[in-house]
N, C-alpha and C. Protein backbone atom coordinates (compact mmCIF):
# COMPACT_ATOMS: atom_id res chain seq x y z
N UNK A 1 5.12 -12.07 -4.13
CA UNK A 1 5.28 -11.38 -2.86
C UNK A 1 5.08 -9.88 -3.09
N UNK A 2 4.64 -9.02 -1.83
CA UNK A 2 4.27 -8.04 -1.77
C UNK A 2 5.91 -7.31 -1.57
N UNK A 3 6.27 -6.49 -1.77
CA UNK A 3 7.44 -5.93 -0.65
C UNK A 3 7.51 -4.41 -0.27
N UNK A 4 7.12 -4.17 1.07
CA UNK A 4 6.92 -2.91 1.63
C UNK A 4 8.13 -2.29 2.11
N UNK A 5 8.09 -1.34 2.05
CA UNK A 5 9.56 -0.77 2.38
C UNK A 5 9.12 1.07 3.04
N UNK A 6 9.86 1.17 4.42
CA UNK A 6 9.32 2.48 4.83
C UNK A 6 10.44 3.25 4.96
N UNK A 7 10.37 4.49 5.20
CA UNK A 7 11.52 5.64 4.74
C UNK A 7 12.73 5.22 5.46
N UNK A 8 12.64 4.86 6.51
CA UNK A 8 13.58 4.37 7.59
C UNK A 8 14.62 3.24 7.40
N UNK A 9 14.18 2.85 6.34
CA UNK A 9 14.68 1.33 5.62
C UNK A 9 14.49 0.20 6.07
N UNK A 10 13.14 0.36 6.80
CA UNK A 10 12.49 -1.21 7.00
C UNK A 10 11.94 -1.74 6.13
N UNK A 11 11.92 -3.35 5.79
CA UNK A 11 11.27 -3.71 4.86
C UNK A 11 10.43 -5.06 4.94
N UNK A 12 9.44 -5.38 4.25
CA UNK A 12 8.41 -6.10 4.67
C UNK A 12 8.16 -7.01 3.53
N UNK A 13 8.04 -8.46 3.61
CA UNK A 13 7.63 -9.15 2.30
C UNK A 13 6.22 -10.01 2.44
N UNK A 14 5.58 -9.92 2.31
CA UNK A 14 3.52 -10.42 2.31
C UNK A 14 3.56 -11.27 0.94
N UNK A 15 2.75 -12.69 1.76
CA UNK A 15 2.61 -13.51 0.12
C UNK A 15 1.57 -13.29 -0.44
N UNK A 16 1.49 -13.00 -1.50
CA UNK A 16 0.10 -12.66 -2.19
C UNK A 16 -0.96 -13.69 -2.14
N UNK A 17 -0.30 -14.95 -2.04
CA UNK A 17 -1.79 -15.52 -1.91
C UNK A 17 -2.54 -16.02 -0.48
N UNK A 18 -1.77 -14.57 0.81
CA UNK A 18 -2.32 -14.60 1.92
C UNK A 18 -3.64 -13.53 2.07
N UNK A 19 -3.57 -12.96 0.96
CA UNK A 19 -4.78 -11.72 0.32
C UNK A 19 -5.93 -12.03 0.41
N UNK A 20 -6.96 -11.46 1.38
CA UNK A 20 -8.39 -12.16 1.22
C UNK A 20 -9.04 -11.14 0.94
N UNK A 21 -8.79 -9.71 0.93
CA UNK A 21 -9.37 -8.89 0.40
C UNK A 21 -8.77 -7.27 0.26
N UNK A 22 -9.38 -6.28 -0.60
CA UNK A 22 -8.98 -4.80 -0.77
C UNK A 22 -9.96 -4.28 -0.75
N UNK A 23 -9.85 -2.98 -0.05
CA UNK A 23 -10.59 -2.12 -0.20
C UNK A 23 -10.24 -0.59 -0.19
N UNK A 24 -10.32 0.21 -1.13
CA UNK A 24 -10.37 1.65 -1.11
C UNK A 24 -11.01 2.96 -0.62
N UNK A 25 -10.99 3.17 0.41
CA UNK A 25 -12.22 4.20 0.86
C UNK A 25 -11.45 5.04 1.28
N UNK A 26 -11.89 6.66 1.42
CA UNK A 26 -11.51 8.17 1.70
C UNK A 26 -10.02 8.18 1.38
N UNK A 27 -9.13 7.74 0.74
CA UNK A 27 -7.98 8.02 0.19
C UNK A 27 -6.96 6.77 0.94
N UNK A 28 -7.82 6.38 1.40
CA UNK A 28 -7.25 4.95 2.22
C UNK A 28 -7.19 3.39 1.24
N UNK A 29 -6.19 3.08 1.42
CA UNK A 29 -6.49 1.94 0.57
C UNK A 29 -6.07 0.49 2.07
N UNK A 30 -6.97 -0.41 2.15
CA UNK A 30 -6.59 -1.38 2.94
C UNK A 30 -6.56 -2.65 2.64
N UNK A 31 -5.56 -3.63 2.35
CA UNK A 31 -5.21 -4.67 1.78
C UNK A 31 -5.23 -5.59 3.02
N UNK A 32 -6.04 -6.53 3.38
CA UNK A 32 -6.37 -7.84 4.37
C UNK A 32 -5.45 -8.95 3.82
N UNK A 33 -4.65 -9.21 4.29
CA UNK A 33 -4.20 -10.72 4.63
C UNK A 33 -4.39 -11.39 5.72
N UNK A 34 -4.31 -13.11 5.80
CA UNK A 34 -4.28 -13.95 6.37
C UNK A 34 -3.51 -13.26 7.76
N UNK A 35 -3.41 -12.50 8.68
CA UNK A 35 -2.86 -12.46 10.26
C UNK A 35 -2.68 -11.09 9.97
N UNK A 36 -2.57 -10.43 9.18
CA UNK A 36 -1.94 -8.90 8.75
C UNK A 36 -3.03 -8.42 7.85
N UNK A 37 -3.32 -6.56 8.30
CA UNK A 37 -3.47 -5.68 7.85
C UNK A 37 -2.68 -4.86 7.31
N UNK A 38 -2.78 -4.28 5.84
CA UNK A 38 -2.02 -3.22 5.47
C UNK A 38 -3.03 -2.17 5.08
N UNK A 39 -2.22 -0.63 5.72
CA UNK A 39 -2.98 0.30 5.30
C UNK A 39 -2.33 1.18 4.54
N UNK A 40 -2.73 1.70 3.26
CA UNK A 40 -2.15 2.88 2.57
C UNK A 40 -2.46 4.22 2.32
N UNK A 41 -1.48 5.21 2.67
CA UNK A 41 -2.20 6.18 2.88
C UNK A 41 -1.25 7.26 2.00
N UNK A 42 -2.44 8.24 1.44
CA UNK A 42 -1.61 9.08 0.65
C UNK A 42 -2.81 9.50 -0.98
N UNK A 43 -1.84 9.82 -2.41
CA UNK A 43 -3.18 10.25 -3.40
C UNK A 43 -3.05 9.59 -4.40
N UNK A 44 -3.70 9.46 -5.19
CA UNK A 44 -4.42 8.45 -6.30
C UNK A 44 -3.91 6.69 -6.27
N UNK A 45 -4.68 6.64 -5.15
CA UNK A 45 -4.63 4.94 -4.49
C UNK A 45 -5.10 3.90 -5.33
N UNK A 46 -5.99 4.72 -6.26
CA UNK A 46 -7.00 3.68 -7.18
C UNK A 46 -5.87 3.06 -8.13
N UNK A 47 -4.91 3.74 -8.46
CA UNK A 47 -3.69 3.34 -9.56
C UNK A 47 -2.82 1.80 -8.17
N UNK A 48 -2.87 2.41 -7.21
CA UNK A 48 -2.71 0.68 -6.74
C UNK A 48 -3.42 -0.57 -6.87
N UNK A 49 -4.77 0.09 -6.45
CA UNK A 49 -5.85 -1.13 -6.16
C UNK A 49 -6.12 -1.68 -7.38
N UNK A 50 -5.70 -1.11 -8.61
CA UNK A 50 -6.24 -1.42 -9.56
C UNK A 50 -4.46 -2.79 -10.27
N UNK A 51 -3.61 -2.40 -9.54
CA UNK A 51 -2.17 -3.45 -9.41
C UNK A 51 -2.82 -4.52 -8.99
N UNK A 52 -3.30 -4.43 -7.71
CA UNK A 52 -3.48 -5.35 -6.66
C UNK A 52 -4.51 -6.40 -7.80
N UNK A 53 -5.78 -5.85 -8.45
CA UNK A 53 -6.42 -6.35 -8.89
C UNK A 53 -5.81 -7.35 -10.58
N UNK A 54 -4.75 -6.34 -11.24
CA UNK A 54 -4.32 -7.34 -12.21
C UNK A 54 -3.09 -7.93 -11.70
N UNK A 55 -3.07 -8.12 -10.64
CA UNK A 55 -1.48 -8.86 -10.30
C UNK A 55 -0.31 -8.36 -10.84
N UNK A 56 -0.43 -7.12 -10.60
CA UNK A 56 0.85 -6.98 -11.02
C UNK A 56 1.64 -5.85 -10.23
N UNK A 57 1.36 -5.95 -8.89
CA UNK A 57 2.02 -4.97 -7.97
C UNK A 57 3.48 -5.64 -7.13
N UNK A 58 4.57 -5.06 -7.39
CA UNK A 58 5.39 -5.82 -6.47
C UNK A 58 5.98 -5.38 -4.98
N UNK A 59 6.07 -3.58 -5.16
CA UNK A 59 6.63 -3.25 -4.27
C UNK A 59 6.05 -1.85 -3.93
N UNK A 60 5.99 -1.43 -2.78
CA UNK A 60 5.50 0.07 -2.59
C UNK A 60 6.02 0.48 -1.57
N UNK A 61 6.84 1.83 -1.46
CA UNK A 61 7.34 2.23 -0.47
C UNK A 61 6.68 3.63 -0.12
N UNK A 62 7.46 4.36 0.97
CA UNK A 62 6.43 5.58 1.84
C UNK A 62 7.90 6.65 0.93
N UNK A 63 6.99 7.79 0.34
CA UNK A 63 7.92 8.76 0.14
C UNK A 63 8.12 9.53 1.11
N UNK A 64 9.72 10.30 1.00
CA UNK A 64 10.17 11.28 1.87
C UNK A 64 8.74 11.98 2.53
N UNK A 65 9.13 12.32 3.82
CA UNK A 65 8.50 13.25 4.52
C UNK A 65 8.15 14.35 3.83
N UNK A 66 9.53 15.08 3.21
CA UNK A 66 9.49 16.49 2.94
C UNK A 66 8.86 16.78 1.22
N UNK A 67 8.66 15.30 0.85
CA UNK A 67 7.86 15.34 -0.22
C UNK A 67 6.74 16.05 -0.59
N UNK A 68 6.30 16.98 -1.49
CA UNK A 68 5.13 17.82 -1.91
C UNK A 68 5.03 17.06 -3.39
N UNK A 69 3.54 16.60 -3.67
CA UNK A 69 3.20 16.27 -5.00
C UNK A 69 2.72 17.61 -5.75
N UNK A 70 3.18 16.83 -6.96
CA UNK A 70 2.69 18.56 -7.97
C UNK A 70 1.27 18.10 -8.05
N UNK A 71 0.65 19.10 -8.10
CA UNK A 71 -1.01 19.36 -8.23
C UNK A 71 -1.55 18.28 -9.33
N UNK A 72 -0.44 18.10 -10.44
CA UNK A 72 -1.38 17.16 -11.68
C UNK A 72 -0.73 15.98 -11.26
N UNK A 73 -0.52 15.62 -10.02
CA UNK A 73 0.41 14.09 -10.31
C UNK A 73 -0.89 13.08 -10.56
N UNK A 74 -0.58 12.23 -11.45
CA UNK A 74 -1.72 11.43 -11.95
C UNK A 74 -1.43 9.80 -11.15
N UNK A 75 -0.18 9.59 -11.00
CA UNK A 75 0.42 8.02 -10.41
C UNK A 75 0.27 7.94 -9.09
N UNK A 76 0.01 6.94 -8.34
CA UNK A 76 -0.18 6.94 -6.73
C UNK A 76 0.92 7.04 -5.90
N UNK A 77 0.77 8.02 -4.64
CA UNK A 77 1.70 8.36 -4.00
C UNK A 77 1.28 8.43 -2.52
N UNK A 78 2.56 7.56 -1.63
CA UNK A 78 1.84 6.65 -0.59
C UNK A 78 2.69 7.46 0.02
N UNK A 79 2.03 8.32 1.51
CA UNK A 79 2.99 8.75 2.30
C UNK A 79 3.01 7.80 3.19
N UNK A 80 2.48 7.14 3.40
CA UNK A 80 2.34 6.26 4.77
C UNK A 80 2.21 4.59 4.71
N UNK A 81 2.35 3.88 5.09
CA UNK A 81 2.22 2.45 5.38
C UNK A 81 2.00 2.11 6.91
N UNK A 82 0.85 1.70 7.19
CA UNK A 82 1.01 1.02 8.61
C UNK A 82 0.58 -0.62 8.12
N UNK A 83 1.12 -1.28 9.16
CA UNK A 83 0.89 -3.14 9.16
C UNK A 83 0.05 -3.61 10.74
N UNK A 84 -0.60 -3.55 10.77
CA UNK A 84 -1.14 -4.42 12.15
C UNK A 84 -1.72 -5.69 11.70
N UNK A 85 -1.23 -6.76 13.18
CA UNK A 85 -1.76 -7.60 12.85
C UNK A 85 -3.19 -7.82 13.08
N UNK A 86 -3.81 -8.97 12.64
CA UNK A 86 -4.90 -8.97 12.46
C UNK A 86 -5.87 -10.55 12.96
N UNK A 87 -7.09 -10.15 13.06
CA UNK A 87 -7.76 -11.87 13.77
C UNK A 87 -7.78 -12.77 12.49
N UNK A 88 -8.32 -12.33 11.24
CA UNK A 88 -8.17 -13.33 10.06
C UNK A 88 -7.15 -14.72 9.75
């Protein structure tokens, strides 16, 4: 299972093998499941997609608002999560 969690303390659990596809574009990362879209938003996304790809991602949450990354942060940092559902 996926488990999403947003600043507010909502939280979200997605089965991984409802996954039909990922994709990374302009700092966006978008993960397709079976009825649901997830979108991630925020910097160095590729350190997710690259989870998603060896199975080994479990959980990702949205950091504080008032969060500032330091200039060299090298690990991915998601300000945002949206979920819509989806026709798939």
């Amino acid at each position: 299972m996926l488990i999403l969690e947003w600043r507010s303390g909502k939280r979200c659990a997605l089965p991984w093998a409802r996954l039909i596809d990922a994709t990374l574009e302009d700092g966006e990362l978008l993960l397709s499941f079976v009825g649901r879209e997830v979108t991630f938003y925020g910097l160095n996304l590729g350190g997710l997609l690259d989870s998603v790809v060896e199975c080994r991602l479990e959980k990702v949450w949205e950091l504080p608002d008032d969060y500032r990354p330091p200039a060299d942060l090298k690990r991915p940092c998601v300000s945002k999560i949206e979920v819509r559902e989806s026709d798939c």
